[in-house]
N, C-alpha and C. Protein backbone atom coordinates (compact mmCIF):
# COMPACT_ATOMS: atom_id res chain seq x y z
N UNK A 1 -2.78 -16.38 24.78
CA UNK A 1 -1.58 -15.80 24.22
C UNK A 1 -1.81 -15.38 22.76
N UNK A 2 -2.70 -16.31 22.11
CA UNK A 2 -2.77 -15.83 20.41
C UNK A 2 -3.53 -14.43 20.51
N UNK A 3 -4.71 -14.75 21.47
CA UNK A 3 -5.60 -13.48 21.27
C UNK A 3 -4.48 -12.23 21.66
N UNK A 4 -4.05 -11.99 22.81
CA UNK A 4 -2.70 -11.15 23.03
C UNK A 4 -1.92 -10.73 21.63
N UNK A 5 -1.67 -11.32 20.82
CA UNK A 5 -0.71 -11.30 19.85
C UNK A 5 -1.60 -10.76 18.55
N UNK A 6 -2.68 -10.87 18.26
CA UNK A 6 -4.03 -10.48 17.82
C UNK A 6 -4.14 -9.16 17.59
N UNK A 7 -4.49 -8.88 19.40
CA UNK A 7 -4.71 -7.49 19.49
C UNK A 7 -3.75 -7.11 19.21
N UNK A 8 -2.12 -7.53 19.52
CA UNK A 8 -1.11 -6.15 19.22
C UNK A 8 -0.87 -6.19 17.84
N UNK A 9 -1.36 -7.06 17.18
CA UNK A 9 -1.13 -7.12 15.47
C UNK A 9 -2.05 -5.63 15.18
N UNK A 10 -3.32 -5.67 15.40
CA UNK A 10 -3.86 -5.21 15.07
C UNK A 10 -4.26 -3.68 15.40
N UNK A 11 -3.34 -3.85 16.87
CA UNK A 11 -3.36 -2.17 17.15
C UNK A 11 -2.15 -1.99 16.73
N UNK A 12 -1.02 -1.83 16.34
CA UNK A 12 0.12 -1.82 15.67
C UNK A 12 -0.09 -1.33 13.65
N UNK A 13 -0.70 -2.20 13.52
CA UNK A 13 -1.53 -2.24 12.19
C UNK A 13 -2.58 -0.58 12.01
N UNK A 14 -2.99 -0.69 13.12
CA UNK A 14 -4.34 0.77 13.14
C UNK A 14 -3.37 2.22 13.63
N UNK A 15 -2.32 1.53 14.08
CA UNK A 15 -1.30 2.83 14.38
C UNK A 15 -0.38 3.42 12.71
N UNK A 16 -0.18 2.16 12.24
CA UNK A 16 0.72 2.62 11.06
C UNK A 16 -0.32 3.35 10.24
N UNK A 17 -1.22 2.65 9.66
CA UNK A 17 -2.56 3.35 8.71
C UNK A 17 -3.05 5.12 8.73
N UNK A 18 -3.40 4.83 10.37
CA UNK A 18 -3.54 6.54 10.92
C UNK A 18 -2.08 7.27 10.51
N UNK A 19 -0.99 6.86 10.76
CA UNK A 19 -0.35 7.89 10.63
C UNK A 19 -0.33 7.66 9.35
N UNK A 20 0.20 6.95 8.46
CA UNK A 20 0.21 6.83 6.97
C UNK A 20 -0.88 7.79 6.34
N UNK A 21 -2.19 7.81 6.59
CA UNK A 21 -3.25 8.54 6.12
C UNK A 21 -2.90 9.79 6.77
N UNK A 22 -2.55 10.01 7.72
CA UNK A 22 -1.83 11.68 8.16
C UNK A 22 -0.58 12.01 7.21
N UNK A 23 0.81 11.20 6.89
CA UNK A 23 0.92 11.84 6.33
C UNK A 23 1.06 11.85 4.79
N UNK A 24 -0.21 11.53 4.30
CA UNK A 24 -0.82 11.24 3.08
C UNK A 24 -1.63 12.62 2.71
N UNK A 25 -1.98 13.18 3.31
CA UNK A 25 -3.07 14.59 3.61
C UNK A 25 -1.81 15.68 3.87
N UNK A 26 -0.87 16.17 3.96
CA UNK A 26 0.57 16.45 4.08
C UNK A 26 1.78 16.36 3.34
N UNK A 27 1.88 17.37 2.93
CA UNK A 27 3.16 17.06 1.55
C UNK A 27 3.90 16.68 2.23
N UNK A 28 5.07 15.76 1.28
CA UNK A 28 6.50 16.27 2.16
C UNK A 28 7.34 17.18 1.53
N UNK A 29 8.18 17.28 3.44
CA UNK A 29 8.97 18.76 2.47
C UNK A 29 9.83 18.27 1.80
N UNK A 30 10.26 19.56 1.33
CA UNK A 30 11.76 19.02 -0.03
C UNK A 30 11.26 17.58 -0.89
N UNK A 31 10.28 17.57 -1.02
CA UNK A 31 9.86 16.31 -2.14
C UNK A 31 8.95 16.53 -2.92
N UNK A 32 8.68 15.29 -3.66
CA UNK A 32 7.36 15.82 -4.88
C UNK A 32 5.93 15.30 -3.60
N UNK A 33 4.87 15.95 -4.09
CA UNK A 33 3.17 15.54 -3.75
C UNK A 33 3.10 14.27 -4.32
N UNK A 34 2.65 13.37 -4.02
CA UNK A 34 2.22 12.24 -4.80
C UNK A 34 0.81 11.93 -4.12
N UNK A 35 -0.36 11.24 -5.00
CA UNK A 35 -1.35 11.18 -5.05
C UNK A 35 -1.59 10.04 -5.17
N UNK A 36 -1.83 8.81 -4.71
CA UNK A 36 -1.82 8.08 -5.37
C UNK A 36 -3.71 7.24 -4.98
N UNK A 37 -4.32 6.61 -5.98
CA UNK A 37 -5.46 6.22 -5.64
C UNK A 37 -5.47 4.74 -5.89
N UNK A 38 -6.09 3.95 -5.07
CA UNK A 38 -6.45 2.55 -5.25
C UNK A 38 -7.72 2.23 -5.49
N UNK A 39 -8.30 1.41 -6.32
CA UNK A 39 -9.45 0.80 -6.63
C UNK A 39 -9.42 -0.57 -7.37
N UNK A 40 -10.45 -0.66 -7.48
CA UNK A 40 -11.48 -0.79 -6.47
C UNK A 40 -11.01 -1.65 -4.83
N UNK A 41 -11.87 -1.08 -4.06
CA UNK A 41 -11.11 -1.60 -2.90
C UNK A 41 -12.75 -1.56 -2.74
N UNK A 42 -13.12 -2.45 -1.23
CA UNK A 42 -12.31 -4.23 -1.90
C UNK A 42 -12.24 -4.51 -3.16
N UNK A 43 -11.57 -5.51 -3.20
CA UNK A 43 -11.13 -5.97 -4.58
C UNK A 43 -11.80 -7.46 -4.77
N UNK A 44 -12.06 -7.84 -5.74
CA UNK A 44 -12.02 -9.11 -5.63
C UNK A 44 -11.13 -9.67 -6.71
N UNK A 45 -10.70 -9.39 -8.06
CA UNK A 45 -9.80 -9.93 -8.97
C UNK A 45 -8.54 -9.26 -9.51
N UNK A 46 -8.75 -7.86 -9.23
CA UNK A 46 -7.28 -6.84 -9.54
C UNK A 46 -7.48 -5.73 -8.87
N UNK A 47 -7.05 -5.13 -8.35
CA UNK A 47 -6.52 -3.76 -7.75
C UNK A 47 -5.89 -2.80 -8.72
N UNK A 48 -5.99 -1.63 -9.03
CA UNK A 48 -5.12 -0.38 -9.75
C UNK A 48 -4.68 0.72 -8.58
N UNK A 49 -3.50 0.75 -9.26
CA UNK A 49 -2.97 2.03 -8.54
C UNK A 49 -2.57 3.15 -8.96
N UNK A 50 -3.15 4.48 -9.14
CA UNK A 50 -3.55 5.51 -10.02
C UNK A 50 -2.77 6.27 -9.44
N UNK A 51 -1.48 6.93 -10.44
CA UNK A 51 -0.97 7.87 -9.65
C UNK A 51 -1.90 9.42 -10.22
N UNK A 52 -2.19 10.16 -9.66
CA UNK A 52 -2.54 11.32 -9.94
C UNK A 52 -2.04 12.16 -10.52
N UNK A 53 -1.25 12.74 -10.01
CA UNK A 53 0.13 13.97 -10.11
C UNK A 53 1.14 13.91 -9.24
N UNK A 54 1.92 14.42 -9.90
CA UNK A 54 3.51 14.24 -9.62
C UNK A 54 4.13 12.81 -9.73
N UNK A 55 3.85 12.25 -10.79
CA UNK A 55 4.24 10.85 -11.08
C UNK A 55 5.27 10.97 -11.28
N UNK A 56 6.63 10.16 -10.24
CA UNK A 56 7.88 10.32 -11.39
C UNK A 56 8.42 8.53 -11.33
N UNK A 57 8.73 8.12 -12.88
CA UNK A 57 9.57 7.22 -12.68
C UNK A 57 10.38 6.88 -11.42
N UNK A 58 10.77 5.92 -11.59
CA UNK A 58 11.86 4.64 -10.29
C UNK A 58 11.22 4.85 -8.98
N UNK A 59 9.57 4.94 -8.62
CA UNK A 59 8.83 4.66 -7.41
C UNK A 59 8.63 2.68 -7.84
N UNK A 60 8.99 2.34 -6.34
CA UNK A 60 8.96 0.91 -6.39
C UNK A 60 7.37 0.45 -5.41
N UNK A 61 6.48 -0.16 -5.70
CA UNK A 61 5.19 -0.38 -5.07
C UNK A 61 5.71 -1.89 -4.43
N UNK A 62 5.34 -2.26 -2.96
CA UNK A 62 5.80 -3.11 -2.49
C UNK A 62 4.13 -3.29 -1.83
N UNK A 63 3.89 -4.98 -2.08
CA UNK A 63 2.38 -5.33 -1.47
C UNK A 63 3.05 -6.45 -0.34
N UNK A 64 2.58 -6.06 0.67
CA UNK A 64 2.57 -7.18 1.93
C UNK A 64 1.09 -7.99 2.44
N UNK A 65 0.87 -9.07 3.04
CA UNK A 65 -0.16 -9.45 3.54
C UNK A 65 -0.10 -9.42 4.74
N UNK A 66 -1.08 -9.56 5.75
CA UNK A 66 -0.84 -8.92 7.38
C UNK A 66 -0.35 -9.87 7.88
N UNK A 67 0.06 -10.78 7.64
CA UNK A 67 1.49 -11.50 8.70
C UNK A 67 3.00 -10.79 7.93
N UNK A 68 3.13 -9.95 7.08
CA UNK A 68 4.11 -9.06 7.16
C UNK A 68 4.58 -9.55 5.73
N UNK A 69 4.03 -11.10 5.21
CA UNK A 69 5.14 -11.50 4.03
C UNK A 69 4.40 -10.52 2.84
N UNK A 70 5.67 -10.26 1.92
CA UNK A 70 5.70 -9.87 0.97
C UNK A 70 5.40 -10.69 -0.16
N UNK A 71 4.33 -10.34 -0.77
CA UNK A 71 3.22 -10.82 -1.87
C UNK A 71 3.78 -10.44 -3.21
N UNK A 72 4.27 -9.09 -3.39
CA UNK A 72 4.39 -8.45 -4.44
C UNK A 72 5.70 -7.17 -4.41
N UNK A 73 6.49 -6.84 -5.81
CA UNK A 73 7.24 -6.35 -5.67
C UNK A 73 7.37 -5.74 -7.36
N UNK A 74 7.47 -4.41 -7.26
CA UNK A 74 7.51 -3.94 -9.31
C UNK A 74 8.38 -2.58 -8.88
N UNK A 75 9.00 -2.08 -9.74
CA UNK A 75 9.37 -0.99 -10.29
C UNK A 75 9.28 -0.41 -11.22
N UNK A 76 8.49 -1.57 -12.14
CA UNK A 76 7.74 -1.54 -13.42
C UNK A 76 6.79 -1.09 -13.80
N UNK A 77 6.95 0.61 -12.85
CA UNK A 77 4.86 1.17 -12.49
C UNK A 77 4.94 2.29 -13.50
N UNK A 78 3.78 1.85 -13.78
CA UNK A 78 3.25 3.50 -14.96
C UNK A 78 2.37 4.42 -14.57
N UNK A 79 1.75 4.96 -14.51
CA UNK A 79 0.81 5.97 -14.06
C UNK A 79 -0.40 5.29 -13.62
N UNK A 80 -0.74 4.07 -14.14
CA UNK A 80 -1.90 3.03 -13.72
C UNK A 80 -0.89 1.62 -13.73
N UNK A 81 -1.00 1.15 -12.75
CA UNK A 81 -0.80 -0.25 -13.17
C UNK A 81 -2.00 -0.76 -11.57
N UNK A 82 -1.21 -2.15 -12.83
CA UNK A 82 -2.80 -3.07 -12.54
C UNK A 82 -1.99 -4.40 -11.79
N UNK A 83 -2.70 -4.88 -10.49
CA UNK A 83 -1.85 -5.96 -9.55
C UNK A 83 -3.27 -6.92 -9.79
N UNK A 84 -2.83 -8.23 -10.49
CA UNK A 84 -4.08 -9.08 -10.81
C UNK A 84 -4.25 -10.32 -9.55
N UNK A 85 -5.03 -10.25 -9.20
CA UNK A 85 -5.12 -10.71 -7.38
C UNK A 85 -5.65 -12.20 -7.27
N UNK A 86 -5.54 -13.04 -8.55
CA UNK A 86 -6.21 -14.33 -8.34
C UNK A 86 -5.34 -15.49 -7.16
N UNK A 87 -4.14 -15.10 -6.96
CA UNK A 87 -3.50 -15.93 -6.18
C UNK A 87 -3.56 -15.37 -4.15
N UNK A 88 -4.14 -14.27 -4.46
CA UNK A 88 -4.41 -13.92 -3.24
C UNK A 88 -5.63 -14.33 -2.57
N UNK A 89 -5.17 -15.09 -1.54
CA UNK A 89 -6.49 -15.15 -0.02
C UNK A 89 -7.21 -13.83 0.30
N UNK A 90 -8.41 -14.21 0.84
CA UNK A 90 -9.19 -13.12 1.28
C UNK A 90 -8.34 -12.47 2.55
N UNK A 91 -8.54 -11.02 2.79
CA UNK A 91 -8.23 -10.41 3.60
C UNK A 91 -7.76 -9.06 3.41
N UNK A 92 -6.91 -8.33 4.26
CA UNK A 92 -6.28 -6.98 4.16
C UNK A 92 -5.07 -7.22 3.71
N UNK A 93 -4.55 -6.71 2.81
CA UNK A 93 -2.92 -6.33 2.53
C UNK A 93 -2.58 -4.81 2.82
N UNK A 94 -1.59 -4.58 2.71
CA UNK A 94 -0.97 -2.78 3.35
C UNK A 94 0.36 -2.90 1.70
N UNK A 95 0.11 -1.64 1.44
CA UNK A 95 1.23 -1.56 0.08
C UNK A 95 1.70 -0.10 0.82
N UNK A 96 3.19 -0.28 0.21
CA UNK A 96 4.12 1.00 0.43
C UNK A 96 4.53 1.55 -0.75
N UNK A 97 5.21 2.83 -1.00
CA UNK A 97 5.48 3.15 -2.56
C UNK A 97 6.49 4.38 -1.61
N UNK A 98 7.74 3.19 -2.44
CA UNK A 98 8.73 3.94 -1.70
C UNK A 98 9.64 4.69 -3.15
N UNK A 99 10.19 5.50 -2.35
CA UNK A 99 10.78 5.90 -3.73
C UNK A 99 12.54 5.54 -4.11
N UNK A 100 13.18 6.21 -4.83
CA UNK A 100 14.49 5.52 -5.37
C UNK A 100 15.52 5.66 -3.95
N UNK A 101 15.83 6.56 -2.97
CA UNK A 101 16.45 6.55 -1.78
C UNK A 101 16.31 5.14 -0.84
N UNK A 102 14.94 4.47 -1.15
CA UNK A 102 14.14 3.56 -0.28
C UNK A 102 13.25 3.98 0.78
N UNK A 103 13.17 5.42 0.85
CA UNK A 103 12.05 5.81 1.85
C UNK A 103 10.32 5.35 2.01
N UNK A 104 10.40 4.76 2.36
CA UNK A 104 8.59 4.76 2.47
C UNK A 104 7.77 5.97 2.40
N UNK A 105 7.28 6.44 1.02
CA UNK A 105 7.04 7.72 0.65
C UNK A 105 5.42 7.67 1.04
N UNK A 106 4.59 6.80 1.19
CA UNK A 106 3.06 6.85 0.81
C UNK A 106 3.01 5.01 1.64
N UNK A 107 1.61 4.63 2.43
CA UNK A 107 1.44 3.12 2.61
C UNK A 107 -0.22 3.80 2.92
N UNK A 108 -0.82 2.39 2.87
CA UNK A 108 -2.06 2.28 3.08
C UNK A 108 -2.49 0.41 2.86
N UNK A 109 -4.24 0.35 2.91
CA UNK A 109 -4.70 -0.90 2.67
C UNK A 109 -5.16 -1.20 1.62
N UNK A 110 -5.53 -2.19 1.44
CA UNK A 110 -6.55 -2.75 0.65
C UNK A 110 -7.33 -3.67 1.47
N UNK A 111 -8.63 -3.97 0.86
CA UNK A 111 -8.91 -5.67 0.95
C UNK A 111 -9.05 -6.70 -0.26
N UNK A 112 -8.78 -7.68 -0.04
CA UNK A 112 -9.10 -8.94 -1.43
C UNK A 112 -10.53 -10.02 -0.40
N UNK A 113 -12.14 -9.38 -1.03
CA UNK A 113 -12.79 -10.21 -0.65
C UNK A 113 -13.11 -11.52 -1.88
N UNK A 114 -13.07 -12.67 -1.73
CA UNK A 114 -13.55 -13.08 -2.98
C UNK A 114 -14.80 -14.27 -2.65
């Protein structure tokens, strides 16, 4: 049963990413482009998240770990900010960067190897 629950974590997980990275490569309409870059990935002590262009104030960055809980939460983002990762376990997290409506504008991964 765990392994069952495993796999659907994880094909569930490989379904959101693909489309997320589709429509990451894809403006949206009626909205701004946003760019956003993560590094270093893996990570082992902090992560940055680089917006490129079209940065606008009140985007909220939300970090989850893959059992779904929420790790992290700012609205406090500047064009770089920096998520310092010493309290995080090894593994994958997925971050969203939603904007002021609450839409999930942009998601993707990371890893924290340490």
């Amino acid at each position: 049963m765990k392994k069952i629950l495993l796999i659907l974590a994880i094909t569930l997980f490989t379904t959101a990413t693909t489309q997320a990275q589709v429509s990451r490569n894809n403006p949206i309409p009626d909205g701004p482009m946003v760019v956003l870059k993560i590094y270093p990935n893996p990570a082992t002590s902090y992560i940055t998240f680089d917006f490129q262009k079209g940065f606008e104030k009140g985007y909220l960055i939300q970090v989850y770990n893959f059992l779904g809980k929420k790790m992290y939460e700012t609205q406090d983002i500047s064009d770089k900010t920096t998520l310092n990762l010493t309290d995080y376990n090894r593994g994958v997290y997925i971050y969203h960067l939603v904007d002021r409506s609450g839409k999930v504008i942009d998601s993707g991964k990371f890893q924290v190897s340490k």
